[in-house]
PDB file of N, CA and C in Angstrom:
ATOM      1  N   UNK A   1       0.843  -1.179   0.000  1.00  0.00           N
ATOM      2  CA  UNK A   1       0.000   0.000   0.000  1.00  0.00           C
ATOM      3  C   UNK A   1       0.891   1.246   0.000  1.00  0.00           C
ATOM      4  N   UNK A   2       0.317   2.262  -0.619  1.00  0.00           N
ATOM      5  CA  UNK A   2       1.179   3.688  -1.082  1.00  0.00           C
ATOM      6  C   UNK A   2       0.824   4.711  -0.176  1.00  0.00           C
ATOM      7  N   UNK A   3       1.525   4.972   0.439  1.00  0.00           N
ATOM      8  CA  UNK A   3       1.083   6.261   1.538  1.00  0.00           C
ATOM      9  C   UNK A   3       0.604   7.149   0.759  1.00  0.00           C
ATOM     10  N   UNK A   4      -0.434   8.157   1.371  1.00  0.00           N
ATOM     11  CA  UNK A   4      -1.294   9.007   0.814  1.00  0.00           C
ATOM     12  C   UNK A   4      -0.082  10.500   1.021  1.00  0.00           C
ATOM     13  N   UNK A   5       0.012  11.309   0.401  1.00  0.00           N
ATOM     14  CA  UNK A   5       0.909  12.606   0.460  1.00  0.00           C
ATOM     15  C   UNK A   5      -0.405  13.827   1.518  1.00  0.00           C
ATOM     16  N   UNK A   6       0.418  14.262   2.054  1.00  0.00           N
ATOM     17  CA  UNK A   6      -0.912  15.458   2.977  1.00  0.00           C
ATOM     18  C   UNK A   6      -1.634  16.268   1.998  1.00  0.00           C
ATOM     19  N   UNK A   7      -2.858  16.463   2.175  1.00  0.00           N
ATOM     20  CA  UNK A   7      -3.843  17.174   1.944  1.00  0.00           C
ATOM     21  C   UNK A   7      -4.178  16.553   0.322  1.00  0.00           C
ATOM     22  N   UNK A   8      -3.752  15.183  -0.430  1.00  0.00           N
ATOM     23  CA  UNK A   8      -4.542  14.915  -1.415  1.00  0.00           C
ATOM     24  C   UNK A   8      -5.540  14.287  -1.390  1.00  0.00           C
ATOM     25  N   UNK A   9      -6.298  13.896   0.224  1.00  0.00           N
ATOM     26  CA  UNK A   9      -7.193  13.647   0.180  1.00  0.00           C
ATOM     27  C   UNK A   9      -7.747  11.441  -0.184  1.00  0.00           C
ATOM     28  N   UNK A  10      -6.620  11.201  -0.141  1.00  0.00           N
ATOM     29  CA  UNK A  10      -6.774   9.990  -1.116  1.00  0.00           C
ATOM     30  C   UNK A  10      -6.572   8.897   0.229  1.00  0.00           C
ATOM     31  N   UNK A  11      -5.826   9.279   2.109  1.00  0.00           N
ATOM     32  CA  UNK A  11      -5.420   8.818   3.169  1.00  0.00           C
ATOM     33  C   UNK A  11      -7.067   8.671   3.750  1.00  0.00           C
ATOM     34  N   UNK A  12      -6.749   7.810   4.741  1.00  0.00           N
ATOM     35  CA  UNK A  12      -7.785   7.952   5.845  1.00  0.00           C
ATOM     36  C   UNK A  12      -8.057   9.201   6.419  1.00  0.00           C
ATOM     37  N   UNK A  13      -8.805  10.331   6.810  1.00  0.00           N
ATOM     38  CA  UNK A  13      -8.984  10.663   7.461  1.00  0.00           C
ATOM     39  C   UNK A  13      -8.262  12.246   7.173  1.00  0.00           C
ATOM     40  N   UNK A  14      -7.850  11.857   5.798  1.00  0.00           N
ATOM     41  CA  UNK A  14      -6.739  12.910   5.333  1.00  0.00           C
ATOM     42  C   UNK A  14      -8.080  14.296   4.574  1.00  0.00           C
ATOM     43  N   UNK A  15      -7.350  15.774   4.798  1.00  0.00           N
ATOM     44  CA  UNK A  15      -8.524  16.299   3.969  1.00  0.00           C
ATOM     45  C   UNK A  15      -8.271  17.071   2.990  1.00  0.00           C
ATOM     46  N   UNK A  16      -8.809  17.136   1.659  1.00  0.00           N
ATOM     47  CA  UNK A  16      -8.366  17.623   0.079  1.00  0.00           C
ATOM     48  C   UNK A  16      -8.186  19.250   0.650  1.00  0.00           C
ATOM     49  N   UNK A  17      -7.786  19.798  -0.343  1.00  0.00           N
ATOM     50  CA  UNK A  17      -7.145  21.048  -0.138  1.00  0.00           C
ATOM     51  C   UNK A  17      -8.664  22.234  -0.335  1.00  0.00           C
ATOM     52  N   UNK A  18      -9.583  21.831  -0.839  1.00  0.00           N
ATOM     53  CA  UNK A  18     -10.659  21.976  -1.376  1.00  0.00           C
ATOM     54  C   UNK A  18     -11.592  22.233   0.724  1.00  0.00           C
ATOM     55  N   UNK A  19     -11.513  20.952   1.089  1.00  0.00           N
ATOM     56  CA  UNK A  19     -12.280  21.109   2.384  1.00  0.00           C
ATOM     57  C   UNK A  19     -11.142  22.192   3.041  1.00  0.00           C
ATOM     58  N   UNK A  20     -10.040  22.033   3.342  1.00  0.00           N
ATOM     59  CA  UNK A  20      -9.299  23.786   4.291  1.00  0.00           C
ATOM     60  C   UNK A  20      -9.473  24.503   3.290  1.00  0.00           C
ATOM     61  N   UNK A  21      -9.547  24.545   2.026  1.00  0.00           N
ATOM     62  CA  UNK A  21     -10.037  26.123   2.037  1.00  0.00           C
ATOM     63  C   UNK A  21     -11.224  26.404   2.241  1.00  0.00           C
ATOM     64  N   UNK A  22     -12.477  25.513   1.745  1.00  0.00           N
ATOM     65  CA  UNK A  22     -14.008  25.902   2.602  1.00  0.00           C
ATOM     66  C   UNK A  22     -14.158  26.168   4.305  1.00  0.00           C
ATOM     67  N   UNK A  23     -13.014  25.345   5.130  1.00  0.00           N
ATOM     68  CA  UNK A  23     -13.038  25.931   6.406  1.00  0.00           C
ATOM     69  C   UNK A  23     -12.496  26.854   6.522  1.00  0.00           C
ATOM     70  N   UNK A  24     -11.504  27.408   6.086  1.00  0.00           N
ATOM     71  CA  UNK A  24     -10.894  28.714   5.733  1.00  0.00           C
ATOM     72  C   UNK A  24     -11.867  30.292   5.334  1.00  0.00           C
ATOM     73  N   UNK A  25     -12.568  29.542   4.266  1.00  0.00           N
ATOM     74  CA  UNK A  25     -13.713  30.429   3.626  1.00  0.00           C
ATOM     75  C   UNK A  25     -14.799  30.680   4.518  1.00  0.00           C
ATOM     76  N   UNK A  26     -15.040  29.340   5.506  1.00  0.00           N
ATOM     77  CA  UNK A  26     -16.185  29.838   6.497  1.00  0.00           C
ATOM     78  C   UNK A  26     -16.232  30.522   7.469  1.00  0.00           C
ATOM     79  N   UNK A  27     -14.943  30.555   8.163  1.00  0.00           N
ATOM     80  CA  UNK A  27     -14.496  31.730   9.230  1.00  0.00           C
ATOM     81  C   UNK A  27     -14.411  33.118   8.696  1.00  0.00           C
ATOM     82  N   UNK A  28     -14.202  33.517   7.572  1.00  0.00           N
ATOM     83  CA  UNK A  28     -14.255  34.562   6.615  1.00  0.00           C
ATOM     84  C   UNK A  28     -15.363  34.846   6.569  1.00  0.00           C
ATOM     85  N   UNK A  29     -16.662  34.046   6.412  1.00  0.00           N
ATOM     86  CA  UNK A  29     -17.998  34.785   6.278  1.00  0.00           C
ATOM     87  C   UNK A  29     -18.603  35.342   7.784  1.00  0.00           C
ATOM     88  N   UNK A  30     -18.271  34.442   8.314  1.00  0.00           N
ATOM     89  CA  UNK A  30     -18.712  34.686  10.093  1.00  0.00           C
ATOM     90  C   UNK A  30     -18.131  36.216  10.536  1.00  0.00           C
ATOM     91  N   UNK A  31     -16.988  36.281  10.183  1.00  0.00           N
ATOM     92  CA  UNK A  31     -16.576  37.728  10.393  1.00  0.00           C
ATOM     93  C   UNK A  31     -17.274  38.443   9.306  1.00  0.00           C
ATOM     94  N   UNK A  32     -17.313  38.840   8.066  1.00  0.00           N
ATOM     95  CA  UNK A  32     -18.234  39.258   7.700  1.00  0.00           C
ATOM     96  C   UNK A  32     -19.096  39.486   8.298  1.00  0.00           C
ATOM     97  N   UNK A  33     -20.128  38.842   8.704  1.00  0.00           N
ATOM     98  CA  UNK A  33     -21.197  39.191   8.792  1.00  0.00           C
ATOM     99  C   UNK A  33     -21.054  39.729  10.288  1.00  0.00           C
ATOM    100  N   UNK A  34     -20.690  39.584  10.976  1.00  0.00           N
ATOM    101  CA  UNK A  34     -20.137  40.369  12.629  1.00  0.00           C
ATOM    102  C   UNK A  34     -19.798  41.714  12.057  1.00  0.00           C
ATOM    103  N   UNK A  35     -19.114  41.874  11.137  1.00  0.00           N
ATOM    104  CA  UNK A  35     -18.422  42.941  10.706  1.00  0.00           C
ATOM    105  C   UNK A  35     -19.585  44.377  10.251  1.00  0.00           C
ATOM    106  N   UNK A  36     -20.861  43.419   9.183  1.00  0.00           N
ATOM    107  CA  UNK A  36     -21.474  44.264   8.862  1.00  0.00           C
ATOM    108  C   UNK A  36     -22.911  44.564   9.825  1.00  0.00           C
ATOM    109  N   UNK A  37     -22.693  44.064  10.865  1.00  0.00           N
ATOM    110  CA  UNK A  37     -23.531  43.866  12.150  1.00  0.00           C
ATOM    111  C   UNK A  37     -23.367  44.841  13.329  1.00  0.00           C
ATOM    112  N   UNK A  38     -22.575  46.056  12.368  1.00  0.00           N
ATOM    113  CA  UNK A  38     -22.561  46.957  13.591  1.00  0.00           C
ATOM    114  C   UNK A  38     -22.355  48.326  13.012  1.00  0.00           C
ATOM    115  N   UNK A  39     -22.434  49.771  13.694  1.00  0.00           N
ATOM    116  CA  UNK A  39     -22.824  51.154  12.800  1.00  0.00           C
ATOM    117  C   UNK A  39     -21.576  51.390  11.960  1.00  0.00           C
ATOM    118  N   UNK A  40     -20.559  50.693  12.063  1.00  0.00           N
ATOM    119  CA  UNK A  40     -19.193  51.240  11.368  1.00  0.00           C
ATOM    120  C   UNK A  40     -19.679  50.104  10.292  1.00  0.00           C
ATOM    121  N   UNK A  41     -19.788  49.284  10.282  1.00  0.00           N
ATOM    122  CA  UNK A  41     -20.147  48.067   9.335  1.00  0.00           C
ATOM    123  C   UNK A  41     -20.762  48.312   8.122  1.00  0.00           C
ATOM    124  N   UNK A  42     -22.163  49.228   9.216  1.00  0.00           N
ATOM    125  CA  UNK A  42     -22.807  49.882   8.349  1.00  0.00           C
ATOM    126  C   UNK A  42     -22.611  51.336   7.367  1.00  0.00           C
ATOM    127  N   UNK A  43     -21.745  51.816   7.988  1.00  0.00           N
ATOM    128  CA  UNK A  43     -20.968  53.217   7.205  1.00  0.00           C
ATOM    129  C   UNK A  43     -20.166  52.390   6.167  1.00  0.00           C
ATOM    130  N   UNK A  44     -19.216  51.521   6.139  1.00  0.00           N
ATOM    131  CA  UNK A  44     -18.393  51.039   5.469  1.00  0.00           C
ATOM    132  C   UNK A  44     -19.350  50.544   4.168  1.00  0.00           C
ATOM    133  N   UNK A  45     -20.350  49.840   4.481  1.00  0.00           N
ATOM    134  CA  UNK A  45     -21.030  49.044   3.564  1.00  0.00           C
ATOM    135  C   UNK A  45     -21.685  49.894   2.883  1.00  0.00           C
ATOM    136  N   UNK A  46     -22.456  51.337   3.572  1.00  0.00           N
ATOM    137  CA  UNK A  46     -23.034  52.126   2.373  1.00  0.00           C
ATOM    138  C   UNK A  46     -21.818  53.241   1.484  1.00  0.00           C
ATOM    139  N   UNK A  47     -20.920  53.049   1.935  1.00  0.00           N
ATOM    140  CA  UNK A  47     -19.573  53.686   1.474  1.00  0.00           C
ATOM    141  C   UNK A  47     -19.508  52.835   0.432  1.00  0.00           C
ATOM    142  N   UNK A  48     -18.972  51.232   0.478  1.00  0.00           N
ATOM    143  CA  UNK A  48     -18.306  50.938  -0.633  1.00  0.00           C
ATOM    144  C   UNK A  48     -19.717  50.433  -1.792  1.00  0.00           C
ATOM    145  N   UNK A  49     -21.134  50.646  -1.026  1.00  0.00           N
ATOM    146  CA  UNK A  49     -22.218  51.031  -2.848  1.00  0.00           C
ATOM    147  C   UNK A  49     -21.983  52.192  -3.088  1.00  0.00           C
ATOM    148  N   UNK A  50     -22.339  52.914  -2.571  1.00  0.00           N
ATOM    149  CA  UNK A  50     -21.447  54.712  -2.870  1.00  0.00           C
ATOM    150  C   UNK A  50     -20.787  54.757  -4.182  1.00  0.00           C
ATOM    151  N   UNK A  51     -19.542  53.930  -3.847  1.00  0.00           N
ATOM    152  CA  UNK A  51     -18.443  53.764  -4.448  1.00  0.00           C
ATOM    153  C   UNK A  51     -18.930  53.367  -5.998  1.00  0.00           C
ATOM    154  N   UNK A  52     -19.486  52.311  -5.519  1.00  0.00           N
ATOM    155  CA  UNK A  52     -20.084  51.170  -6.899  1.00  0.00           C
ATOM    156  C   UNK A  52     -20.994  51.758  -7.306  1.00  0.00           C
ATOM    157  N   UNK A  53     -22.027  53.250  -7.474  1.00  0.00           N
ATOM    158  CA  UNK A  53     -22.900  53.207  -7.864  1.00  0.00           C
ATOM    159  C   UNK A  53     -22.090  54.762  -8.637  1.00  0.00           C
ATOM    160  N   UNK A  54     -21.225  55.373  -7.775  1.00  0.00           N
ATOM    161  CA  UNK A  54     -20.321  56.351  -8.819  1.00  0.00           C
ATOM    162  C   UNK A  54     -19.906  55.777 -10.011  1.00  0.00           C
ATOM    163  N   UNK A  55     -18.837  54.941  -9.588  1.00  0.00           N
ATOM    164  CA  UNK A  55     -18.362  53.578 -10.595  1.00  0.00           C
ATOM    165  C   UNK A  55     -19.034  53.487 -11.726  1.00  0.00           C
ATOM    166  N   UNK A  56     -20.141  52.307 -11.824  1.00  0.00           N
ATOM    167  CA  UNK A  56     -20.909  52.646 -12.801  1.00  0.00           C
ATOM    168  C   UNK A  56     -21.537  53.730 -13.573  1.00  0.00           C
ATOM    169  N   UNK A  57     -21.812  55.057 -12.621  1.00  0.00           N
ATOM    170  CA  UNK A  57     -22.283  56.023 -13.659  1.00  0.00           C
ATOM    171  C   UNK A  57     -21.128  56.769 -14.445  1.00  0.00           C
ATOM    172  N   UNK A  58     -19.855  56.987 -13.795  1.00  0.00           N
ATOM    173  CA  UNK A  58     -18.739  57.252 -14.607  1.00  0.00           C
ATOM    174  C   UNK A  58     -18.590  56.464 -15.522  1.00  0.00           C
ATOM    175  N   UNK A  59     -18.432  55.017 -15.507  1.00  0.00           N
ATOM    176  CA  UNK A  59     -18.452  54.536 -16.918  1.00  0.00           C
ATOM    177  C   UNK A  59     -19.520  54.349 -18.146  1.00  0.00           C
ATOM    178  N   UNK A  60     -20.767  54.550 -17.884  1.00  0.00           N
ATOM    179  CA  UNK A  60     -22.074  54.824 -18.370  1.00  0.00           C
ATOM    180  C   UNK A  60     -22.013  56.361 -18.519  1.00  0.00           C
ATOM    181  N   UNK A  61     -21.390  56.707 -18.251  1.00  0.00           N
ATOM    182  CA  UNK A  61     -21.611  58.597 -18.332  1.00  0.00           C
ATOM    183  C   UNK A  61     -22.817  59.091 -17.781  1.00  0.00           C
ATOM    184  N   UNK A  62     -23.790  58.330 -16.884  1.00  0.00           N
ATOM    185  CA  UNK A  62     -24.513  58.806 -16.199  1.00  0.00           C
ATOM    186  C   UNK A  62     -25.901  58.526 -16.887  1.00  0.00           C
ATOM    187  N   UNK A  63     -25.840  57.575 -18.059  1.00  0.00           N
ATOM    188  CA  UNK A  63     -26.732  57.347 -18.716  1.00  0.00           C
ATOM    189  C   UNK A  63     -27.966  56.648 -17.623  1.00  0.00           C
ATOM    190  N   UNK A  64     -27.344  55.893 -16.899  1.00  0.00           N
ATOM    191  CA  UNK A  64     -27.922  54.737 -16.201  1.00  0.00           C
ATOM    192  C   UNK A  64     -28.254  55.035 -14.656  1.00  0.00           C
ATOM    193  N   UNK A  65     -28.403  56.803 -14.143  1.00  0.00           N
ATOM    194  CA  UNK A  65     -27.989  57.549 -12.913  1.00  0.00           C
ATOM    195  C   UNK A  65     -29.102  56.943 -12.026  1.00  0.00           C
ATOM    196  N   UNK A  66     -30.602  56.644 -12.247  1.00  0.00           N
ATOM    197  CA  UNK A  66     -31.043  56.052 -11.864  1.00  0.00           C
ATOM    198  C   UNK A  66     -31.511  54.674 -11.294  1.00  0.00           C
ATOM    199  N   UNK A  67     -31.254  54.411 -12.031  1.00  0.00           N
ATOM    200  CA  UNK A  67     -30.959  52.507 -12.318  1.00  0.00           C
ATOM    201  C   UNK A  67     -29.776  52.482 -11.359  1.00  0.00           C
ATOM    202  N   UNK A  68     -28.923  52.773 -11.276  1.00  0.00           N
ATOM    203  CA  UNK A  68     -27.535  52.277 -10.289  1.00  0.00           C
ATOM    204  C   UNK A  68     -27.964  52.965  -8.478  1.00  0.00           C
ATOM    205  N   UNK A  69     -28.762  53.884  -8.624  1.00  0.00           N
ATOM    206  CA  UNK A  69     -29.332  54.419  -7.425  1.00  0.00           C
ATOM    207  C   UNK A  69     -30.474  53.455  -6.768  1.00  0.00           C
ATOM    208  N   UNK A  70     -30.845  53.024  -7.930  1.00  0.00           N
ATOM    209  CA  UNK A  70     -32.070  51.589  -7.615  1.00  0.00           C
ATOM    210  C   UNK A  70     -31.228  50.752  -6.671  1.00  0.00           C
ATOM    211  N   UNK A  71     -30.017  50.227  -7.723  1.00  0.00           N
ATOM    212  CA  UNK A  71     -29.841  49.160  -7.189  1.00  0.00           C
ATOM    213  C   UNK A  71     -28.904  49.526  -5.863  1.00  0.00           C
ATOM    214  N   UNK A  72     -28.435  50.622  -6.205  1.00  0.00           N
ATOM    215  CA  UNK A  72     -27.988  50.445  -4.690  1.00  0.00           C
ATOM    216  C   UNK A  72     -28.539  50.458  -3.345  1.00  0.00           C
ATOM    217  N   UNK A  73     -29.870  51.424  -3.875  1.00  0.00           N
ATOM    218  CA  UNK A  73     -30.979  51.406  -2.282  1.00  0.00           C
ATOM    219  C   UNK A  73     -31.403  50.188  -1.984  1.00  0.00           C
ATOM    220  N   UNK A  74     -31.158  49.476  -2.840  1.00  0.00           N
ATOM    221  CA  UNK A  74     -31.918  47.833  -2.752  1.00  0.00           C
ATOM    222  C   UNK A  74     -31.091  46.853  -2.392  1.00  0.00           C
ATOM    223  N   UNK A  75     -29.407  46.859  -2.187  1.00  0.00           N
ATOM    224  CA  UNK A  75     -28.070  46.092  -2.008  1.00  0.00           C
ATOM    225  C   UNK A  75     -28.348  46.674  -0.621  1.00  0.00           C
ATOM    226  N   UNK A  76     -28.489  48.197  -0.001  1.00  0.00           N
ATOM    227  CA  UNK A  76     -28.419  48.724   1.330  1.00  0.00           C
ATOM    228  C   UNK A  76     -29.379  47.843   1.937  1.00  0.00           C
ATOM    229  N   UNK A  77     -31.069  47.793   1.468  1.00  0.00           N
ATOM    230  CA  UNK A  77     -32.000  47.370   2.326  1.00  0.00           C
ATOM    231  C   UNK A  77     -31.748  46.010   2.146  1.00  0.00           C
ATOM    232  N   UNK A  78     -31.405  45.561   1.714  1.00  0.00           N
ATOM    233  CA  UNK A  78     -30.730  43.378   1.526  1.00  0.00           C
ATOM    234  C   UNK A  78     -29.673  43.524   2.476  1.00  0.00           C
ATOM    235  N   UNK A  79     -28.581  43.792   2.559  1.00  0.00           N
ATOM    236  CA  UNK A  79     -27.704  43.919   3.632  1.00  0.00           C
ATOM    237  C   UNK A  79     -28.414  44.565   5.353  1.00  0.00           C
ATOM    238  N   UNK A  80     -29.388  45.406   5.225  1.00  0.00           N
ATOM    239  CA  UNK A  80     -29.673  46.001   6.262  1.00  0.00           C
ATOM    240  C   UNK A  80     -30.861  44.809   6.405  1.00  0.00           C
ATOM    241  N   UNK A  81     -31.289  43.730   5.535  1.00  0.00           N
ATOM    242  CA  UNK A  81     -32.413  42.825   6.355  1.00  0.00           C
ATOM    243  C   UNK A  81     -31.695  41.345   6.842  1.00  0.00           C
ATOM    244  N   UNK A  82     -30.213  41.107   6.387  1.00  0.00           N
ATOM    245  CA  UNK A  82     -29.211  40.347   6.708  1.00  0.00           C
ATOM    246  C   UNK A  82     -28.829  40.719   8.242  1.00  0.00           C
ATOM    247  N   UNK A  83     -28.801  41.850   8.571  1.00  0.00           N
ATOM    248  CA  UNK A  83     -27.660  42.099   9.817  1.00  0.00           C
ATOM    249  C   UNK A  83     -29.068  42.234  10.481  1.00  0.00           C
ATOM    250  N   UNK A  84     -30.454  42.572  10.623  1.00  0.00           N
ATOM    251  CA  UNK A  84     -31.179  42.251  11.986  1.00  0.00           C
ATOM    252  C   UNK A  84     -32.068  41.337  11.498  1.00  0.00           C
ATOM    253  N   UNK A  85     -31.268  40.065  10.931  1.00  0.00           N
ATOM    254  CA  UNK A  85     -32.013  38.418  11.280  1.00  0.00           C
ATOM    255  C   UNK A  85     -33.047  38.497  10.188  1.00  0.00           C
ATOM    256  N   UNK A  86     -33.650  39.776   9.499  1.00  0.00           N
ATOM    257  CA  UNK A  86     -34.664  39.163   8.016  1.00  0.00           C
ATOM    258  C   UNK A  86     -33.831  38.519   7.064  1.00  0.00           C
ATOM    259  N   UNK A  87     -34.666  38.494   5.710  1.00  0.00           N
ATOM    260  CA  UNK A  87     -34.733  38.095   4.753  1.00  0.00           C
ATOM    261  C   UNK A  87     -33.917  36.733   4.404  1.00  0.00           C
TER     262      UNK A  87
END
């Protein structure tokens, strides 16, 4: 029998590189969401649509000034029904 090499997954008990990075990835969301769970969280988060909704109208030339204001009031209230337990 051929010893299994670490993390290819192919050993007993051994785990693919695929499962540490999903446990990796899941401690990452947990903070996230702690992160956007509080008033700085919340400044940061309507800062960086801010950002994204300038973004787009600079490259649209402003064609689209509404439409990107849509979607951003609507990314704010989805994030703001995430952090007190809706949607």
């Amino acid at each position: 029998m051929v010893a299994a090499l670490p993390g290819t997954g192919t050993g007993d008990g051994d785990r693919t590189d695929d499962e540490e990075h999903d446990m990796e990835l899941g401690g990452l969301g947990d903070k996230a969401k702690k992160a956007l769970d509080s008033e700085k969280g919340e400044k940061l988060s309507d800062s960086a649509l801010e950002r994204g909704e300038e973004f787009a109208d600079d490259k649209t030339g402003g064609k689209y000034d509404k439409h990107t204001d849509t979607a951003g009031d609507k990314a704010d209230e989805f994030l703001g029904q995430r952090d007190s337990g809706g949607a």
